[in-house]
Each structure stands twice: as C-alpha cells, then as structure tokens.
PDB file of N, CA and C in Angstrom:
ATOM      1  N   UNK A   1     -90.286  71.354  22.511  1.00  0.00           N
ATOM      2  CA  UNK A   1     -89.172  70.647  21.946  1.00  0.00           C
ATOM      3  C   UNK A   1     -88.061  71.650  21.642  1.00  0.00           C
ATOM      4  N   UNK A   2     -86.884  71.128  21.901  1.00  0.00           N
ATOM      5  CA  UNK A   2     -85.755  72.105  22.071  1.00  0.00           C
ATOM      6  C   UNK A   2     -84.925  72.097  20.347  1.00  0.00           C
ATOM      7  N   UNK A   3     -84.876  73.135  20.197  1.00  0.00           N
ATOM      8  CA  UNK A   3     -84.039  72.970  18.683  1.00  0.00           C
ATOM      9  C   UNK A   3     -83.060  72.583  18.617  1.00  0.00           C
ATOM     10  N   UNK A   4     -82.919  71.970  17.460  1.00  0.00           N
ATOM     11  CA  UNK A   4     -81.506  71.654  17.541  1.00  0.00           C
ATOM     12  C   UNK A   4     -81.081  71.704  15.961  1.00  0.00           C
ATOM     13  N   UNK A   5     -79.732  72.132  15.865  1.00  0.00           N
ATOM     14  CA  UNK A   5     -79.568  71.931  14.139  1.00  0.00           C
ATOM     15  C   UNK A   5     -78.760  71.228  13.882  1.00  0.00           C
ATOM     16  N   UNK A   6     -79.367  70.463  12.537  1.00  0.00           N
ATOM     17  CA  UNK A   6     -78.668  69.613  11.724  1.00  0.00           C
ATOM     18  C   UNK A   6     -77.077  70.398  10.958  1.00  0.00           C
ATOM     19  N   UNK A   7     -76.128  69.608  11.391  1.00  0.00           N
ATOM     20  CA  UNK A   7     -74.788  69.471  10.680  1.00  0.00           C
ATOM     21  C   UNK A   7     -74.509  67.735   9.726  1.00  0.00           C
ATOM     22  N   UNK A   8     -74.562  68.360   8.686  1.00  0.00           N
ATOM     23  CA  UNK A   8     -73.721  67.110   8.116  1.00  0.00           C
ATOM     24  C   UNK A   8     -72.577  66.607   8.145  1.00  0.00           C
ATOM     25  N   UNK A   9     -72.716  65.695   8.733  1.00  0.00           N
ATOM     26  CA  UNK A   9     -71.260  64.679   8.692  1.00  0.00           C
ATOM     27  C   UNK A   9     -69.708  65.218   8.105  1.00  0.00           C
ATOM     28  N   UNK A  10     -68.898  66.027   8.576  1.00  0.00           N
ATOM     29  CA  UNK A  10     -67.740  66.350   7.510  1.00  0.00           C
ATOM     30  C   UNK A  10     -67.052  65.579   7.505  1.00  0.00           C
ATOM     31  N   UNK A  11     -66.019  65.498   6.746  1.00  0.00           N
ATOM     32  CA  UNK A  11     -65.187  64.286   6.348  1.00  0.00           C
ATOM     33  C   UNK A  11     -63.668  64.883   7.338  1.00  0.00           C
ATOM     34  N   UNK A  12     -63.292  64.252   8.081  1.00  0.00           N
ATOM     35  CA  UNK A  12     -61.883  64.709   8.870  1.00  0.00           C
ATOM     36  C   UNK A  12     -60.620  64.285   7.759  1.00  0.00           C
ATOM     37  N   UNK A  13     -60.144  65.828   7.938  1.00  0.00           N
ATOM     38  CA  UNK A  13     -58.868  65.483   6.842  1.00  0.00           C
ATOM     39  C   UNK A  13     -57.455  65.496   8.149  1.00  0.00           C
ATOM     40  N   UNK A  14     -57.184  64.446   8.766  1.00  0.00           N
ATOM     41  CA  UNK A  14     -56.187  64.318   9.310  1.00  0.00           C
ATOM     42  C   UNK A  14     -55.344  63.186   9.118  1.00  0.00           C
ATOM     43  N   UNK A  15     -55.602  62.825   8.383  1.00  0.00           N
ATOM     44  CA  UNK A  15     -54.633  61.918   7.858  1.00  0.00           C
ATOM     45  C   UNK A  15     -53.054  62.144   6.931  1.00  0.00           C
ATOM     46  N   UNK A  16     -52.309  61.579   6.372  1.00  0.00           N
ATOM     47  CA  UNK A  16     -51.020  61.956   6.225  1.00  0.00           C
ATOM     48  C   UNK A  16     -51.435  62.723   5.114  1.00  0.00           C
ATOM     49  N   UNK A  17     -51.823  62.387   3.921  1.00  0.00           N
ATOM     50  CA  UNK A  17     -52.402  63.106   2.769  1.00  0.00           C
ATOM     51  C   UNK A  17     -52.530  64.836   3.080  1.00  0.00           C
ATOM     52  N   UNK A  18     -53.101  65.051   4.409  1.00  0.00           N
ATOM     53  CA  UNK A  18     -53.289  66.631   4.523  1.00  0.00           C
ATOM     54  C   UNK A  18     -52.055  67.047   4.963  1.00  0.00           C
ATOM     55  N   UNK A  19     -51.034  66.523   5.921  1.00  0.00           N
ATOM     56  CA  UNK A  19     -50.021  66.857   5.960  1.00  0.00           C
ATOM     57  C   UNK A  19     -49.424  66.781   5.296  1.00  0.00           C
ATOM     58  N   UNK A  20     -49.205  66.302   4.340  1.00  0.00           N
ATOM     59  CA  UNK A  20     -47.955  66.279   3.382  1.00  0.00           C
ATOM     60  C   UNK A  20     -48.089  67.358   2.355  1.00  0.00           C
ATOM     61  N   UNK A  21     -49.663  67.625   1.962  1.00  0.00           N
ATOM     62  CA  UNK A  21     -50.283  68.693   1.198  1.00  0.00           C
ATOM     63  C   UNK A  21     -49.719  69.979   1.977  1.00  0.00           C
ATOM     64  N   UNK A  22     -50.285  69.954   3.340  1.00  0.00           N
ATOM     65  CA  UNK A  22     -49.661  71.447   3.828  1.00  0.00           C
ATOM     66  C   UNK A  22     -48.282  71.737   3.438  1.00  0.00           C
ATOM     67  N   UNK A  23     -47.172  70.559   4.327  1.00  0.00           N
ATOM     68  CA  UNK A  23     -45.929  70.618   4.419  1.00  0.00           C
ATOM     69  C   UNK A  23     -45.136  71.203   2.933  1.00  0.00           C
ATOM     70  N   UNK A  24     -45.924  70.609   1.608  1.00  0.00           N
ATOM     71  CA  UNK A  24     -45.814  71.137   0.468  1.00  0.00           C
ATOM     72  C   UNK A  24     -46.375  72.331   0.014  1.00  0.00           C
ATOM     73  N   UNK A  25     -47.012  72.829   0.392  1.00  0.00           N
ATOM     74  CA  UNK A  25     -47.427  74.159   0.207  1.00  0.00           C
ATOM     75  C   UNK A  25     -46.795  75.541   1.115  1.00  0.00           C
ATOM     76  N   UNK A  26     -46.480  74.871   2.655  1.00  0.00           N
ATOM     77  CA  UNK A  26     -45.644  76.092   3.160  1.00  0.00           C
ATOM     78  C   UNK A  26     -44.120  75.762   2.463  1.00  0.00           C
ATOM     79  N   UNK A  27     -43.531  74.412   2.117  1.00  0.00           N
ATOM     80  CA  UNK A  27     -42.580  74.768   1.804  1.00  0.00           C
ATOM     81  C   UNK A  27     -42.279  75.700   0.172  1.00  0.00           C
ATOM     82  N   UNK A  28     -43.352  75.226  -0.516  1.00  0.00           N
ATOM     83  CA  UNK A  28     -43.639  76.154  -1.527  1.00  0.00           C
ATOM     84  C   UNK A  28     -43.356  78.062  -1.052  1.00  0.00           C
ATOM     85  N   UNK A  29     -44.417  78.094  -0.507  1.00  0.00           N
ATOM     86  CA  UNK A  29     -44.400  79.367  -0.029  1.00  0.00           C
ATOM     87  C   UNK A  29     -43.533  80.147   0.600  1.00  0.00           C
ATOM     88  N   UNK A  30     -42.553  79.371   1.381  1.00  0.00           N
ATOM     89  CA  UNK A  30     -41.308  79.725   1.903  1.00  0.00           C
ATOM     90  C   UNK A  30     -40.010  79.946   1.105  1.00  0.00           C
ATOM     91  N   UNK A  31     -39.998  78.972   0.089  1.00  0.00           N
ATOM     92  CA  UNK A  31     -39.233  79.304  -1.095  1.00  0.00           C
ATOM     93  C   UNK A  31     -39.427  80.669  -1.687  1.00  0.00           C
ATOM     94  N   UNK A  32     -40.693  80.649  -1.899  1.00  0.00           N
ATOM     95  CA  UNK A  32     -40.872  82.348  -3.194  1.00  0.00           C
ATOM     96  C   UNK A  32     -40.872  82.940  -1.930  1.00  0.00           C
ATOM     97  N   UNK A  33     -41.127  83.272  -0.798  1.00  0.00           N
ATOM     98  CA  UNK A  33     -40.797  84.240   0.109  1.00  0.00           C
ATOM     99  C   UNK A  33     -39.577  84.410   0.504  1.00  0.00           C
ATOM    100  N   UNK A  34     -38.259  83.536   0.564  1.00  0.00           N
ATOM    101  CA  UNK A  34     -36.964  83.674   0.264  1.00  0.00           C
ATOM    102  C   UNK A  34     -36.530  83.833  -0.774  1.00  0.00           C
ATOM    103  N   UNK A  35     -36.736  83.867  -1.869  1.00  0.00           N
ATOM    104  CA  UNK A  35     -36.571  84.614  -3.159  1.00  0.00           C
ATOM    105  C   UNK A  35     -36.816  86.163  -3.222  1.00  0.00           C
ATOM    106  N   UNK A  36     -38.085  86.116  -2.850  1.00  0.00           N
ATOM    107  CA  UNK A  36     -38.612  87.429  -3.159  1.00  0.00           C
ATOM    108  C   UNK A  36     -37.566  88.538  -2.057  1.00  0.00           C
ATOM    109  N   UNK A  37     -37.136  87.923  -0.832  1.00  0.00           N
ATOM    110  CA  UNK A  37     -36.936  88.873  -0.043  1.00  0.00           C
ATOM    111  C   UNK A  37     -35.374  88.975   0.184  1.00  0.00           C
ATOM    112  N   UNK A  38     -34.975  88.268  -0.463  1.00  0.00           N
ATOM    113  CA  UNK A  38     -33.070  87.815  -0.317  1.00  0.00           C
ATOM    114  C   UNK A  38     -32.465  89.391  -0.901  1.00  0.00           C
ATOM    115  N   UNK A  39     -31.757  89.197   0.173  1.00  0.00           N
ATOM    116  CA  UNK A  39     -30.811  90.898   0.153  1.00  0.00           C
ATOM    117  C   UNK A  39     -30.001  91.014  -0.780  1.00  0.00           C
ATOM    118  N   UNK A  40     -29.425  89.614  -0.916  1.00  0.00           N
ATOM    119  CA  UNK A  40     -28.489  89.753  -2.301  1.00  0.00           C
ATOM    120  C   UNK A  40     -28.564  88.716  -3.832  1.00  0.00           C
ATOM    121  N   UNK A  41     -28.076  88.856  -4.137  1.00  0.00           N
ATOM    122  CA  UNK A  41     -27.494  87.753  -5.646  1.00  0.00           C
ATOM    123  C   UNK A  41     -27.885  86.319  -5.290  1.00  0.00           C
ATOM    124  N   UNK A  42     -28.105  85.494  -5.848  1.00  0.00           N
ATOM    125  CA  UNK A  42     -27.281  84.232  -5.039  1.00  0.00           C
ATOM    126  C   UNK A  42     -26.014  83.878  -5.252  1.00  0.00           C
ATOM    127  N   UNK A  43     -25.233  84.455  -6.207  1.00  0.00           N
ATOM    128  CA  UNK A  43     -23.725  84.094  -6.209  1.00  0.00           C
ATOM    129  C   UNK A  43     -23.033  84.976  -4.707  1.00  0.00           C
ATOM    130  N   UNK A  44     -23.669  86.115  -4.428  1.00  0.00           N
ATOM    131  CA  UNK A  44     -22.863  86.593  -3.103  1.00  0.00           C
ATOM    132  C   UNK A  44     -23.477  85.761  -2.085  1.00  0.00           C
ATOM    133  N   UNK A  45     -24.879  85.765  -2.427  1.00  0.00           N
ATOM    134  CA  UNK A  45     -25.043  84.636  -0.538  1.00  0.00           C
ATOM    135  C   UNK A  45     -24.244  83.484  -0.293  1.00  0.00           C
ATOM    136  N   UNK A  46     -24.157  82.617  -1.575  1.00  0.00           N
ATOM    137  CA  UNK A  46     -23.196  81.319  -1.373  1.00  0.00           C
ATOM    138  C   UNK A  46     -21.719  81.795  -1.147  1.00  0.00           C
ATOM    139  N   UNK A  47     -21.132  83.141  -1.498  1.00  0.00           N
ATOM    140  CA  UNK A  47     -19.872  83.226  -1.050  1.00  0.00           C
ATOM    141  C   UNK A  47     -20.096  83.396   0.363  1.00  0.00           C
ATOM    142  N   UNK A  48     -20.752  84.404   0.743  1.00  0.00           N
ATOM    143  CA  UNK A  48     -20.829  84.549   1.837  1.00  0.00           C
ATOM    144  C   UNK A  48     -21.196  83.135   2.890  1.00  0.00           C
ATOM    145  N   UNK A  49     -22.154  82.288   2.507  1.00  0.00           N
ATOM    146  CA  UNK A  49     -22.607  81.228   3.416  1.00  0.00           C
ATOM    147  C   UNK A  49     -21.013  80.042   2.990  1.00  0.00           C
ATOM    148  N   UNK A  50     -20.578  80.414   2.278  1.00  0.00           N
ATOM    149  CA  UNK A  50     -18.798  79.578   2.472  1.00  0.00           C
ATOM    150  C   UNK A  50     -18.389  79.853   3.159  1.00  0.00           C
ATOM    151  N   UNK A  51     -18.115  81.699   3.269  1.00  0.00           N
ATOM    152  CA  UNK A  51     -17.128  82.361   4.378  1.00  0.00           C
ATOM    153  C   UNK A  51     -17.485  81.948   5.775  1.00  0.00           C
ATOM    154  N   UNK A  52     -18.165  82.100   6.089  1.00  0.00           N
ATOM    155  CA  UNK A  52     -19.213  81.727   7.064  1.00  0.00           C
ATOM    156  C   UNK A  52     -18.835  80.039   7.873  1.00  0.00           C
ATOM    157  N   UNK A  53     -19.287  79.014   6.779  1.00  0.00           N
ATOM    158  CA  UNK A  53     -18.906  77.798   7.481  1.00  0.00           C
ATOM    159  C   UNK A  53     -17.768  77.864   6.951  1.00  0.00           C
ATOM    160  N   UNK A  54     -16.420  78.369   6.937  1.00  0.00           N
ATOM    161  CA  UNK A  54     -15.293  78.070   7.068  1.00  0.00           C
ATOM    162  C   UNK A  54     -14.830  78.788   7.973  1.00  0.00           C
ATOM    163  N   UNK A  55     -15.616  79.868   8.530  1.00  0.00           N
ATOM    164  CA  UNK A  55     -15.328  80.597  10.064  1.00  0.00           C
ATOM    165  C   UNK A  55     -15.448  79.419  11.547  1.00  0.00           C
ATOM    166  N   UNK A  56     -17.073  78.676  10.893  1.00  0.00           N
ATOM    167  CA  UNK A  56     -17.295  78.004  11.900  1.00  0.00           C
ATOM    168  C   UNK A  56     -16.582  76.517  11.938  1.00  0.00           C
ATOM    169  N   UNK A  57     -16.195  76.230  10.535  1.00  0.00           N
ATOM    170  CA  UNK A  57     -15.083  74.917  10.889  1.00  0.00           C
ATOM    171  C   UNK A  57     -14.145  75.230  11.937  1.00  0.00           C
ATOM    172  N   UNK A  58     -13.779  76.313  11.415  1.00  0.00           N
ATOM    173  CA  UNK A  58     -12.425  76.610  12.054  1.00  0.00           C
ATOM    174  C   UNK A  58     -12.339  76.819  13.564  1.00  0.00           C
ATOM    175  N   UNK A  59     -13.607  77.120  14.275  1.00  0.00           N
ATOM    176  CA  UNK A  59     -13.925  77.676  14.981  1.00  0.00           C
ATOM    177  C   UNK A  59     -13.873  76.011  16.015  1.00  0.00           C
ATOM    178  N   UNK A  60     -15.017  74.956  15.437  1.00  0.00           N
ATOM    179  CA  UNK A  60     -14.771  74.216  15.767  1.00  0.00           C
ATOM    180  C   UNK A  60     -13.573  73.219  15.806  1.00  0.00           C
ATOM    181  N   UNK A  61     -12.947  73.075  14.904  1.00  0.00           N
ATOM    182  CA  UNK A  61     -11.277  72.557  15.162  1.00  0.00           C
ATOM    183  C   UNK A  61     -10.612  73.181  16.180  1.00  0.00           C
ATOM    184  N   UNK A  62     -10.764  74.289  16.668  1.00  0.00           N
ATOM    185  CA  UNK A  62      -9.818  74.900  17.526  1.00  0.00           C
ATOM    186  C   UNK A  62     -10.569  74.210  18.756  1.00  0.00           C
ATOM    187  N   UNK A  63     -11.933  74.350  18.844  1.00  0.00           N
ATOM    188  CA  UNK A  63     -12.241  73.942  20.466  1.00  0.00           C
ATOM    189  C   UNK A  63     -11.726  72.631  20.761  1.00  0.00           C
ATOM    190  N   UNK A  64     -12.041  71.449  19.342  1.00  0.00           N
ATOM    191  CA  UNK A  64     -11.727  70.185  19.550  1.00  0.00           C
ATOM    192  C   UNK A  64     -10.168  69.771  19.938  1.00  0.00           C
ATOM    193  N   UNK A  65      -9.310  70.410  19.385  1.00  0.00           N
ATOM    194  CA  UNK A  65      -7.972  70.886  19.479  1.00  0.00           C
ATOM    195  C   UNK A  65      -7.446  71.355  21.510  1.00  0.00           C
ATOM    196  N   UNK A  66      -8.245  72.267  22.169  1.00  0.00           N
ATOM    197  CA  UNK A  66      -8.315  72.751  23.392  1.00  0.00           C
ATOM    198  C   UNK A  66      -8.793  71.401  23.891  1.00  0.00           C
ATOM    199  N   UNK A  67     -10.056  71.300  23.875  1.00  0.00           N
ATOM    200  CA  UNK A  67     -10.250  70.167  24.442  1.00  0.00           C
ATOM    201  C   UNK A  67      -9.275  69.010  24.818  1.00  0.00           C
ATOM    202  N   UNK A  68      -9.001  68.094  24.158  1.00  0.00           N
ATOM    203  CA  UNK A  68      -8.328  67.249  23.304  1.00  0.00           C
ATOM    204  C   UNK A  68      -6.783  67.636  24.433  1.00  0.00           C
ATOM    205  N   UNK A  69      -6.387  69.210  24.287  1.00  0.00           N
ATOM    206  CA  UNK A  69      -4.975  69.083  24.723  1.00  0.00           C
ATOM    207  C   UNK A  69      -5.866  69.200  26.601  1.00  0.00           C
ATOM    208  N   UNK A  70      -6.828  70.056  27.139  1.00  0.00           N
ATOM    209  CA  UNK A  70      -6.843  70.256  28.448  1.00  0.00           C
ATOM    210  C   UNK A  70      -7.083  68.766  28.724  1.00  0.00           C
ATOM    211  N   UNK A  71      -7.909  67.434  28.054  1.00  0.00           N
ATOM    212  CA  UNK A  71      -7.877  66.193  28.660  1.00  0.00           C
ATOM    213  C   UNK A  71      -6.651  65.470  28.636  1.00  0.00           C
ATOM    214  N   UNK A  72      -5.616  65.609  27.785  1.00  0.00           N
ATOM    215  CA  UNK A  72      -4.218  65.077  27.819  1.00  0.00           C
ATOM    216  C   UNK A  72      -3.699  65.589  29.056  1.00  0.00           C
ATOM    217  N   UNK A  73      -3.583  66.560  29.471  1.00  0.00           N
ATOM    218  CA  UNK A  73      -2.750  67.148  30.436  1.00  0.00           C
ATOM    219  C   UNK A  73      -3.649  66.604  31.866  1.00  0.00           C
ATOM    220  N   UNK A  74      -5.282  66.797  31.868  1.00  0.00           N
ATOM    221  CA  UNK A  74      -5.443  66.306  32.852  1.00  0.00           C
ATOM    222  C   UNK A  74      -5.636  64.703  33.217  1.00  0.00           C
ATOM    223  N   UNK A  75      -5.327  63.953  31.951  1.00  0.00           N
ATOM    224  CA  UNK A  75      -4.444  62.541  32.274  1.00  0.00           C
ATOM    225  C   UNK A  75      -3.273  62.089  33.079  1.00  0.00           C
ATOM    226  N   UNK A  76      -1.775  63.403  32.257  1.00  0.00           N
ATOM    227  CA  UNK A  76      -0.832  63.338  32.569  1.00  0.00           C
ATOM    228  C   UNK A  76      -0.696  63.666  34.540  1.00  0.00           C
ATOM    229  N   UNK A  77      -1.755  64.630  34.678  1.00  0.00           N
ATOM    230  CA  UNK A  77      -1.819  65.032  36.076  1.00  0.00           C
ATOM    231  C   UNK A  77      -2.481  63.813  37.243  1.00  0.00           C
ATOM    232  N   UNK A  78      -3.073  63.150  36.535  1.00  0.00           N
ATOM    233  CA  UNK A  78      -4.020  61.894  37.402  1.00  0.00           C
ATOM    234  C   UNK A  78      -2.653  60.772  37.613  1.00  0.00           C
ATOM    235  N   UNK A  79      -2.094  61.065  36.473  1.00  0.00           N
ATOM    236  CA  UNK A  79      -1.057  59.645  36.211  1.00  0.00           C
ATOM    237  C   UNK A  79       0.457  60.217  37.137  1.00  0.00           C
ATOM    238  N   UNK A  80       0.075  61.237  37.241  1.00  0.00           N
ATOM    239  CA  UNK A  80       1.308  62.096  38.353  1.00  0.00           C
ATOM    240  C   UNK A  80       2.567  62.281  37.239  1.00  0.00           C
ATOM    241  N   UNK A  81       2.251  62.342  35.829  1.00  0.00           N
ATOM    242  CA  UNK A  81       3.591  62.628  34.973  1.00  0.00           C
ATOM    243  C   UNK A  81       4.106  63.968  35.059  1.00  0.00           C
ATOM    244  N   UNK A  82       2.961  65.123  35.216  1.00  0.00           N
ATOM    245  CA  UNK A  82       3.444  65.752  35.579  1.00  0.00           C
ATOM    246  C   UNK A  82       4.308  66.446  36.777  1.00  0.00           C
TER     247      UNK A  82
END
C-alpha cells in the first residue's frame, strides 16, 4: 500500500475580505515608507509638486492652443480660404 499523507482541509482566503485586508496593509506600508524616506519637508514637496503642475498646465494649454490653431488653418486650406 502506497503512502499517502493526510492534509487537512484549509480554508481558501480569496475572497474580497483578503483583498481588501492586503490592499490596506500595503497601502499602510507605503505611507510610512514615504514618510520615512521623503527628501524633504512637506511644506517644500507641496511647493514643489505646485511648481511642477503649473509647468505641466502650462505645458498642456500650449499644445491645445497649437493644435486647435494647426486644425483651423488646415480647415481654412480644405475650404480653399487660403
């Protein structure tokens, strides 16, 4: 007779309950690991993360702006105004 060993039954934790447990615990952990490791203040990171998206507003207004004028003109060119 060939051996064989007994395992008891485990209970499968895949249900939402374990995910939501993880998802709360790395986000836990990700917090104090951005704390712990942040280069600066938080009053300079938030200046800095202002400077920042007001680089990239700006950045984007200008393309929308290009855009916006190269499809006008290539209207005016379809419509032969120019």
């Amino acid at each position: 007779m060939a051996y064989q060993r007994f395992y008891p039954p485990q209970r499968e934790s895949t249900g939402i309950g374990a995910f939501l447990a993880g998802l709360g615990l790395g986000v836990l952990i990700g917090a104090a690991m951005g704390m712990l490791s942040a280069p600066h203040r938080g009053d300079v990171t938030r200046r800095k993360i202002v400077r920042q998206a007001g680089v990239a507003r700006d950045q984007v207004v200008d393309a929308v702006e290009d855009f916006v004028e190269r499809r006008a003109e290539g209207d005016e060119r379809e419509n032969g105004e120019i």
